[in-house]
PDB file of N, CA and C in Angstrom:
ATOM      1  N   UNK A   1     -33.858  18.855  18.642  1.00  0.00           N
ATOM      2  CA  UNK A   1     -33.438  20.139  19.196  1.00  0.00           C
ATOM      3  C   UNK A   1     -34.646  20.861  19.784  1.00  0.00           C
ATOM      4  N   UNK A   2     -34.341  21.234  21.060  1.00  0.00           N
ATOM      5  CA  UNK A   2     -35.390  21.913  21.722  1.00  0.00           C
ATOM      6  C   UNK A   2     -35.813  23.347  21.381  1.00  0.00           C
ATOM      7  N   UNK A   3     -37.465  23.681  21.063  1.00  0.00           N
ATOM      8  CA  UNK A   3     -37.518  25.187  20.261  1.00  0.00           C
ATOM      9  C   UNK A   3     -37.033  25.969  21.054  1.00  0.00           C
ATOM     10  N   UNK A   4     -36.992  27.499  20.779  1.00  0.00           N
ATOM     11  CA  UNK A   4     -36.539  28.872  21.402  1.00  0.00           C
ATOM     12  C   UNK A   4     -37.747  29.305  21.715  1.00  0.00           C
ATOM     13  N   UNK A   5     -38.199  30.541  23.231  1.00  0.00           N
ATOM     14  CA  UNK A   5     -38.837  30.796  23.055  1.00  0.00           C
ATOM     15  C   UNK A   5     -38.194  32.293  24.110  1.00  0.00           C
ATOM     16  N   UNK A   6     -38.521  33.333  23.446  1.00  0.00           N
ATOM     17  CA  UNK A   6     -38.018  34.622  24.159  1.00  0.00           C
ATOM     18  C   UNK A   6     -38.737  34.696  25.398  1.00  0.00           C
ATOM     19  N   UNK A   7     -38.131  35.530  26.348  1.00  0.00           N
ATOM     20  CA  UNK A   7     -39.258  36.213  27.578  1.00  0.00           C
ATOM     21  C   UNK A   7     -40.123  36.988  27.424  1.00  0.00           C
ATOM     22  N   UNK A   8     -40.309  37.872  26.323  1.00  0.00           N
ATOM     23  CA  UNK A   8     -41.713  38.447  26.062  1.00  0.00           C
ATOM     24  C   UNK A   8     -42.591  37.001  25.765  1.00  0.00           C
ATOM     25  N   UNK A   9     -42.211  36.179  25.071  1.00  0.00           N
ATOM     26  CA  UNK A   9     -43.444  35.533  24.129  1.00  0.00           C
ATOM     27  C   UNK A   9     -43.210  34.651  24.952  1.00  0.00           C
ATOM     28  N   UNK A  10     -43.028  34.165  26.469  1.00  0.00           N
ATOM     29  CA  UNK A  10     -43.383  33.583  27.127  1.00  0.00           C
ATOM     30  C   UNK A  10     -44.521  34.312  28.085  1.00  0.00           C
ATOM     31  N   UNK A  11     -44.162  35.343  28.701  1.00  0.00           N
ATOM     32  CA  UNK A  11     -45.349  36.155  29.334  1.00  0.00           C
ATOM     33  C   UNK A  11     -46.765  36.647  28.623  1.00  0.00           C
ATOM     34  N   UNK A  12     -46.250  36.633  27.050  1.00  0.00           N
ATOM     35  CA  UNK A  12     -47.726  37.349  26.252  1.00  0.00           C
ATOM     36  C   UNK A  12     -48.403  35.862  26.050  1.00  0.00           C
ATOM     37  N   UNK A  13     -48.171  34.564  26.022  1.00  0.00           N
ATOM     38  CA  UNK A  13     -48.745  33.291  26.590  1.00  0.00           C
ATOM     39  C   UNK A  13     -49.217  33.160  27.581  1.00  0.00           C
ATOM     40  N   UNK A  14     -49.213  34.086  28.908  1.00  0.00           N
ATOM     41  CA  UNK A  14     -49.771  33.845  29.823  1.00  0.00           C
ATOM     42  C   UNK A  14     -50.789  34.914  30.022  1.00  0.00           C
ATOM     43  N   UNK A  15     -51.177  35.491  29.508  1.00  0.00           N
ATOM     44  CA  UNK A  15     -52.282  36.703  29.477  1.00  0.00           C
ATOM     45  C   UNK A  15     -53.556  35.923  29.133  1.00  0.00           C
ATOM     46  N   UNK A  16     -54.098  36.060  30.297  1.00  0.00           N
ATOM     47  CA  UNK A  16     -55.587  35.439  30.810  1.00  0.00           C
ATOM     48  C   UNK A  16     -55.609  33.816  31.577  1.00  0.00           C
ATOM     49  N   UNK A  17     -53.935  34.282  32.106  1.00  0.00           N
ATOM     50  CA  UNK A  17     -53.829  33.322  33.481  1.00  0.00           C
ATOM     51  C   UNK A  17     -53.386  33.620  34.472  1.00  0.00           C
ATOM     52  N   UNK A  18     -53.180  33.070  35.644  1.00  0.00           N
ATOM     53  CA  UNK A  18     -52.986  33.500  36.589  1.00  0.00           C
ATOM     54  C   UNK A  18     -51.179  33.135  36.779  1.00  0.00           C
ATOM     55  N   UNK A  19     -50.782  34.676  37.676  1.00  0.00           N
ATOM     56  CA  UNK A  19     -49.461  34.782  37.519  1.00  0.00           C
ATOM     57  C   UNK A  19     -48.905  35.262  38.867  1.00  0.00           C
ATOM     58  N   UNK A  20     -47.748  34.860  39.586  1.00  0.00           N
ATOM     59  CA  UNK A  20     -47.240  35.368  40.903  1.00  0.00           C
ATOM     60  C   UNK A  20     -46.346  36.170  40.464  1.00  0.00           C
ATOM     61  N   UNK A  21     -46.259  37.056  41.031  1.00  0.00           N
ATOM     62  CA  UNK A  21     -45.089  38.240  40.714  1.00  0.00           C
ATOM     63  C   UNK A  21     -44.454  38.679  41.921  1.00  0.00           C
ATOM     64  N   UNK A  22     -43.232  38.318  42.048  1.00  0.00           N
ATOM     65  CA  UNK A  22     -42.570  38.442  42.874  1.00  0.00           C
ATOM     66  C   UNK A  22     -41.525  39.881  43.103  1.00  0.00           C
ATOM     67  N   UNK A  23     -41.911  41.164  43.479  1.00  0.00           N
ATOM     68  CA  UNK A  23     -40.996  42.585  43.844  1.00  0.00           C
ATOM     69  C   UNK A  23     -39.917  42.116  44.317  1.00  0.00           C
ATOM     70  N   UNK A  24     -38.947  43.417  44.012  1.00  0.00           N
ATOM     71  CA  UNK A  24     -37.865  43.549  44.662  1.00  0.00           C
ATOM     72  C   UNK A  24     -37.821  43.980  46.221  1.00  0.00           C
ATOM     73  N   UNK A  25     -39.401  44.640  46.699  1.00  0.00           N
ATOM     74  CA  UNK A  25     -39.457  44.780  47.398  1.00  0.00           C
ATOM     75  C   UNK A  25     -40.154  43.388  48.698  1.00  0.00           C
ATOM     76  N   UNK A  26     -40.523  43.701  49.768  1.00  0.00           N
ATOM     77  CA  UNK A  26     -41.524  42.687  50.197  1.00  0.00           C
ATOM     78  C   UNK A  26     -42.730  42.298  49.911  1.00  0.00           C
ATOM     79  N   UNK A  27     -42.974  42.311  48.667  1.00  0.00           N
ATOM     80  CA  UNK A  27     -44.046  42.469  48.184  1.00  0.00           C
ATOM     81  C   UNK A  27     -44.292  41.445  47.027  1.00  0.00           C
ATOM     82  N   UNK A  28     -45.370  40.948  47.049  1.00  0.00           N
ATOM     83  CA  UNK A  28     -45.516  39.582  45.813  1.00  0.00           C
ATOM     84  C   UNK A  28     -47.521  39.880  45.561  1.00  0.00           C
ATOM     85  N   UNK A  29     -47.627  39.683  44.512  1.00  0.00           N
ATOM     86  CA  UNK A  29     -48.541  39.647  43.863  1.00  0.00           C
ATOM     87  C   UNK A  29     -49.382  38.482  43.410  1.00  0.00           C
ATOM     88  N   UNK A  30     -50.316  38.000  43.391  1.00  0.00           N
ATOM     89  CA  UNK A  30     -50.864  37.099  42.316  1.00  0.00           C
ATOM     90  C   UNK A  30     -52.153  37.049  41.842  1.00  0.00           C
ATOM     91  N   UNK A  31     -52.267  36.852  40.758  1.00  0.00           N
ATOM     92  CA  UNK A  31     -53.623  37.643  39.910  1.00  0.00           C
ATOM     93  C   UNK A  31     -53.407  37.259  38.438  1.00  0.00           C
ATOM     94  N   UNK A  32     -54.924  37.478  37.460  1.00  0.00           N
ATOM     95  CA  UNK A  32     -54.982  37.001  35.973  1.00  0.00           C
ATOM     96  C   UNK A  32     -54.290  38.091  35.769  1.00  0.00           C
ATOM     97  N   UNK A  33     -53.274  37.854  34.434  1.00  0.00           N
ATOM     98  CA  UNK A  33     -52.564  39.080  33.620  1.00  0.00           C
ATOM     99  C   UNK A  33     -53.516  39.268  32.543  1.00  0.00           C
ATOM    100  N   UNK A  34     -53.694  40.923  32.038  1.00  0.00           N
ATOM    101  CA  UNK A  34     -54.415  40.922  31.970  1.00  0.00           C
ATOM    102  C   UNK A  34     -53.448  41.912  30.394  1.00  0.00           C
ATOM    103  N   UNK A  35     -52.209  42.297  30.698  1.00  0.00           N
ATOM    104  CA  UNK A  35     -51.291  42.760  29.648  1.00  0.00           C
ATOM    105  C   UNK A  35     -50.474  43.412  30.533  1.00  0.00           C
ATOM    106  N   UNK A  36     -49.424  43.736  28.933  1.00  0.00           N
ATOM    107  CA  UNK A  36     -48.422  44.357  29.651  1.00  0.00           C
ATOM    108  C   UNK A  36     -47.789  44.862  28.311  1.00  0.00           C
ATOM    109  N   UNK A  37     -46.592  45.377  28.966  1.00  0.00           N
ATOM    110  CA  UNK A  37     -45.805  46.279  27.907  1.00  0.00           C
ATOM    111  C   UNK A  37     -44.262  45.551  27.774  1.00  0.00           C
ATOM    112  N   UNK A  38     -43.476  46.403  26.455  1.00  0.00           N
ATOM    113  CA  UNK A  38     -42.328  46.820  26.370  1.00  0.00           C
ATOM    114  C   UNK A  38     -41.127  46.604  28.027  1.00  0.00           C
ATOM    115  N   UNK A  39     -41.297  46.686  28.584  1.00  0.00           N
ATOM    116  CA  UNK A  39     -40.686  47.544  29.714  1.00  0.00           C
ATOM    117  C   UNK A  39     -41.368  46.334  31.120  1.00  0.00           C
ATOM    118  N   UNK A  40     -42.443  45.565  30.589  1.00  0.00           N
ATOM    119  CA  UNK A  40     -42.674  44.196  31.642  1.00  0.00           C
ATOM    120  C   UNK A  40     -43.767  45.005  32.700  1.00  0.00           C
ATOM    121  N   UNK A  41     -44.154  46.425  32.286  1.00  0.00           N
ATOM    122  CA  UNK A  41     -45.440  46.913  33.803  1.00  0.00           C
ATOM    123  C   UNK A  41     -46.584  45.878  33.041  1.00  0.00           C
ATOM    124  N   UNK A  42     -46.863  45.827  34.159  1.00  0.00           N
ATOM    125  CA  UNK A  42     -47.980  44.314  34.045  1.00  0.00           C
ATOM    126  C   UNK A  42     -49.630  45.014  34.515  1.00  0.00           C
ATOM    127  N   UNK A  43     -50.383  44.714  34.282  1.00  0.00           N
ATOM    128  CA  UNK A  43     -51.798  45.079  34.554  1.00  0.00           C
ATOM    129  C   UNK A  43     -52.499  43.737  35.066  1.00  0.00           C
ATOM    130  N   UNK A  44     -52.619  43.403  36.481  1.00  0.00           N
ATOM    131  CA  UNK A  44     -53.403  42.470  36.779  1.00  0.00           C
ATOM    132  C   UNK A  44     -54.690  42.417  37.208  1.00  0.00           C
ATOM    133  N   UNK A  45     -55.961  41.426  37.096  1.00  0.00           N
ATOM    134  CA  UNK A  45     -56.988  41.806  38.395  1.00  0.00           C
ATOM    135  C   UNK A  45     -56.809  40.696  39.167  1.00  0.00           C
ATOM    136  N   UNK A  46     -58.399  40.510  39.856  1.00  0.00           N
ATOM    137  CA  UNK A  46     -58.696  39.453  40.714  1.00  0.00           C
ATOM    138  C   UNK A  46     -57.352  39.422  41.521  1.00  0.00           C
ATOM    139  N   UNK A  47     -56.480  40.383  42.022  1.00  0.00           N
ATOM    140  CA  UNK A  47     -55.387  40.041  42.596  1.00  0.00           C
ATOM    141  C   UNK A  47     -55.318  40.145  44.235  1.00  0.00           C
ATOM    142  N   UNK A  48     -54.730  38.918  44.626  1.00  0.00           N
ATOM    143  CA  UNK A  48     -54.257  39.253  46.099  1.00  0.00           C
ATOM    144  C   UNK A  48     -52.624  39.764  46.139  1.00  0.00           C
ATOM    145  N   UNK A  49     -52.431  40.749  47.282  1.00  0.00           N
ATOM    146  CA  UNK A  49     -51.352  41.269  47.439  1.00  0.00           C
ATOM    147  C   UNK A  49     -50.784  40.358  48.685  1.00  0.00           C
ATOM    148  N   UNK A  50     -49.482  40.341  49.032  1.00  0.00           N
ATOM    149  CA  UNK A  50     -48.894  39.724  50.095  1.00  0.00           C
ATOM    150  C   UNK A  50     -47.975  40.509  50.442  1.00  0.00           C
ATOM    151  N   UNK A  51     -47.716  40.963  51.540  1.00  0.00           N
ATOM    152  CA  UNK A  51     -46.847  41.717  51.963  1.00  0.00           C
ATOM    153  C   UNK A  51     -46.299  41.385  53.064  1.00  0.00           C
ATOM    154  N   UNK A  52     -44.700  41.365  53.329  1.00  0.00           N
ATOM    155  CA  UNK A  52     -43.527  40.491  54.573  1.00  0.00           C
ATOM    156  C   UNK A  52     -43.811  41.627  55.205  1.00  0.00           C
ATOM    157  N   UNK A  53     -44.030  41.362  56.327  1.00  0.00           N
ATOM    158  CA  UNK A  53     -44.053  42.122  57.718  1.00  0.00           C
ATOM    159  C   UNK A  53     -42.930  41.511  58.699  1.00  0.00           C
ATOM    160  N   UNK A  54     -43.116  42.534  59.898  1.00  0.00           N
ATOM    161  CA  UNK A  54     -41.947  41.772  60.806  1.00  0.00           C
ATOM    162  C   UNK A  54     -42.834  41.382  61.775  1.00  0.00           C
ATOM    163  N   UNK A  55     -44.377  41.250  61.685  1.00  0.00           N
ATOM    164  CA  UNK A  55     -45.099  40.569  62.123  1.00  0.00           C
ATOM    165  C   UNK A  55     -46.132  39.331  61.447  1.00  0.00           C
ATOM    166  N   UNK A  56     -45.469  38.867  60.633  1.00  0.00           N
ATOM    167  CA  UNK A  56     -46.270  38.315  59.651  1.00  0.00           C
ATOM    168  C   UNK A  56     -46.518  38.666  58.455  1.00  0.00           C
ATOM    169  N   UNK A  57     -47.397  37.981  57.424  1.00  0.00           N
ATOM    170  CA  UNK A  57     -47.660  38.263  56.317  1.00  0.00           C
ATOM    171  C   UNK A  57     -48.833  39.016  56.220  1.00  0.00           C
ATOM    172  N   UNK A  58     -48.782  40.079  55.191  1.00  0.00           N
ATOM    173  CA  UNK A  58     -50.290  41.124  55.145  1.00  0.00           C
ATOM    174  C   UNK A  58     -51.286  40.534  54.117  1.00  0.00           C
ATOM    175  N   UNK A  59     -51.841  40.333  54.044  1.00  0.00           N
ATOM    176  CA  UNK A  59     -52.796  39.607  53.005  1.00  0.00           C
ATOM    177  C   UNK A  59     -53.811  41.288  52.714  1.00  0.00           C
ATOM    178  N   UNK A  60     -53.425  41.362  50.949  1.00  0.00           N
ATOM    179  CA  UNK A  60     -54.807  42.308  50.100  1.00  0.00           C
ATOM    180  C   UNK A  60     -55.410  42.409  49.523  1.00  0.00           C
ATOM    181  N   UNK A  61     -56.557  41.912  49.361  1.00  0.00           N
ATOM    182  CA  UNK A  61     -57.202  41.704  47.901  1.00  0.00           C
ATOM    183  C   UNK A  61     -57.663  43.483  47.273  1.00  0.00           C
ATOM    184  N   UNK A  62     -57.370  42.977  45.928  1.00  0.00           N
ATOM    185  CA  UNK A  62     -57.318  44.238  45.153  1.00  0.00           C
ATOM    186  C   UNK A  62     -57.925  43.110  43.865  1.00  0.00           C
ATOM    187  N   UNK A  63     -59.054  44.445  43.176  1.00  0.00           N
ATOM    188  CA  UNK A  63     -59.777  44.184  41.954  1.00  0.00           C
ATOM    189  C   UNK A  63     -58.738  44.279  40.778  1.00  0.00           C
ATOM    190  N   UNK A  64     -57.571  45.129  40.729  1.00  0.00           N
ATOM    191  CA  UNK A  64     -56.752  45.661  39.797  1.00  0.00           C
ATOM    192  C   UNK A  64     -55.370  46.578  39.934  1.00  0.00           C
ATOM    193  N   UNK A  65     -54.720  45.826  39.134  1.00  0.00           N
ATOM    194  CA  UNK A  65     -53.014  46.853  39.918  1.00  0.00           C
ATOM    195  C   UNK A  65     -52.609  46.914  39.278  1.00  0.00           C
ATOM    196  N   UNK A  66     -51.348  47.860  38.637  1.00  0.00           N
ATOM    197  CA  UNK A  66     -50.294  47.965  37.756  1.00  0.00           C
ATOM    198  C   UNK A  66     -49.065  48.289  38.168  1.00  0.00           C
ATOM    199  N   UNK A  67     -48.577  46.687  38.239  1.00  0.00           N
ATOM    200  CA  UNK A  67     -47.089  46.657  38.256  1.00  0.00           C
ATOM    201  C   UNK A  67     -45.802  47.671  37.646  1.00  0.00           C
ATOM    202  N   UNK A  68     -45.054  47.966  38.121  1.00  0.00           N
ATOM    203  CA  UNK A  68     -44.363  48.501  37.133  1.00  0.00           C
ATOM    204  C   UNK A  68     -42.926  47.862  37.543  1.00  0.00           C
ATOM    205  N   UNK A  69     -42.582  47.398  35.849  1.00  0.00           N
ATOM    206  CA  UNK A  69     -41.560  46.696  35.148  1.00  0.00           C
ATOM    207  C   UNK A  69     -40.206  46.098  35.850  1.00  0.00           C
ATOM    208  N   UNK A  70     -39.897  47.694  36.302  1.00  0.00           N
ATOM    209  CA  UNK A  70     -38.634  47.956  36.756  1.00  0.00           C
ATOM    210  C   UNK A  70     -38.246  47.563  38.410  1.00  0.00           C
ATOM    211  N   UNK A  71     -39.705  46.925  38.718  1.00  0.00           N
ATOM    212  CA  UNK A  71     -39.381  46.631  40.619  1.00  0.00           C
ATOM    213  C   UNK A  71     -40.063  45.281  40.212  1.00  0.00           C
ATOM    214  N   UNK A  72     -39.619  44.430  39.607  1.00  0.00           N
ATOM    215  CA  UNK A  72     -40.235  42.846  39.587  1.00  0.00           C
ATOM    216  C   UNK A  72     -39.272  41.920  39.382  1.00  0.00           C
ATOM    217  N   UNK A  73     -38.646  41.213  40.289  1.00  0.00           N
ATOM    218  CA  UNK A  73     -37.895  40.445  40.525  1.00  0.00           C
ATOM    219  C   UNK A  73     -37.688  38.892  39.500  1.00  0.00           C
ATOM    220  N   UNK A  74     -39.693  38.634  39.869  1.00  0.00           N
ATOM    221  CA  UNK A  74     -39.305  37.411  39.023  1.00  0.00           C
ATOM    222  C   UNK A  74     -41.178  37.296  38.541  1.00  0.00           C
ATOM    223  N   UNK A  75     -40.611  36.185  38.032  1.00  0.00           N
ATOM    224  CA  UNK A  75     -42.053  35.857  37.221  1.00  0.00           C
ATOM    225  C   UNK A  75     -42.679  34.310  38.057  1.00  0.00           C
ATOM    226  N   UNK A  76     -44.061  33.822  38.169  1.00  0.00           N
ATOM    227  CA  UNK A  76     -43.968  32.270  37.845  1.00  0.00           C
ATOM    228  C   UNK A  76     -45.321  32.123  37.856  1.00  0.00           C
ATOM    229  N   UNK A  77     -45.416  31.888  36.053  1.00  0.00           N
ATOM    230  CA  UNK A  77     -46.234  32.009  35.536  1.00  0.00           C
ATOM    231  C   UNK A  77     -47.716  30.215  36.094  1.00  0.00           C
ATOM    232  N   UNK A  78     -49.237  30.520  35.759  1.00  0.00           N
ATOM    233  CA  UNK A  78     -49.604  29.456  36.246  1.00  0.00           C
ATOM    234  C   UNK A  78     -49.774  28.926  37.711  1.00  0.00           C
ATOM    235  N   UNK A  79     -48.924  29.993  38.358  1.00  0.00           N
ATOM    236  CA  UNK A  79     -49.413  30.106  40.132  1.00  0.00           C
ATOM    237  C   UNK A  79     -50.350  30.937  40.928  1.00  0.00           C
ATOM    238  N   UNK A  80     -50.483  30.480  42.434  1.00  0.00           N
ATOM    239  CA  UNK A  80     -51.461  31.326  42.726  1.00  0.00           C
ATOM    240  C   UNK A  80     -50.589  32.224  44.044  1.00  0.00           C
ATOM    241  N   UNK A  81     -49.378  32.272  43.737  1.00  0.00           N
ATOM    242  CA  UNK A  81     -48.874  32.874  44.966  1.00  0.00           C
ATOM    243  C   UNK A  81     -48.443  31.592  46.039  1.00  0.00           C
ATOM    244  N   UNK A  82     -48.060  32.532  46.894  1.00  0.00           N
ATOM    245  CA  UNK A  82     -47.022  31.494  48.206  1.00  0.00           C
ATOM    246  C   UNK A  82     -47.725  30.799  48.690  1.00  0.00           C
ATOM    247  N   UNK A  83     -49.095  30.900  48.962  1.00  0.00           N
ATOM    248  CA  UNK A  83     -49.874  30.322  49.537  1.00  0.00           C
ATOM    249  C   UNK A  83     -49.954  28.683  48.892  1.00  0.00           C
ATOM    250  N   UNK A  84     -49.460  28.747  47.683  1.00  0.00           N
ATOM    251  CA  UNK A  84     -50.042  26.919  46.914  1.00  0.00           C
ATOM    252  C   UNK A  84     -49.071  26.682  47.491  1.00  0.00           C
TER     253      UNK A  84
END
């Protein structure tokens, strides 16, 4: 029988790796997690931002960001963003 493992205690396993985070908006993230909360706002660094344009993609590097919970679509943990 295969173990259980919740969605918190899959994400608090990935804190001090690198993680894509995908918004509800046009907007995707990827960067080391660095924590997070209750509620899934995430604290990343070393992060590049990606942003859908109707001219292309925006590329941002940012030292540090905080997600918040409630506009994050999806998780996938161990990536480096769209780019791999």
């Amino acid at each position: 029988m295969a173990s259980q493992i919740l969605p918190l205690e899959l994400i608090d396993r990935c804190i001090g790796s690198r993680i894509w985070v995908i918004m509800k908006s046009e907007r995707e993230f990827s960067g080391t997690l660095l924590g997070f909360d209750d509620f899934v706002n995430m604290v990343l660094e070393d992060v590049t931002e990606y942003e859908r344009t109707p001219t292309g993609t925006k590329t941002t590097k940012l030292a540090q960001t905080l997600l918040n919970g409630n506009n994050i679509c999806m998780l996938v943990p161990g990536s480096n963003g769209p780019e791999e």
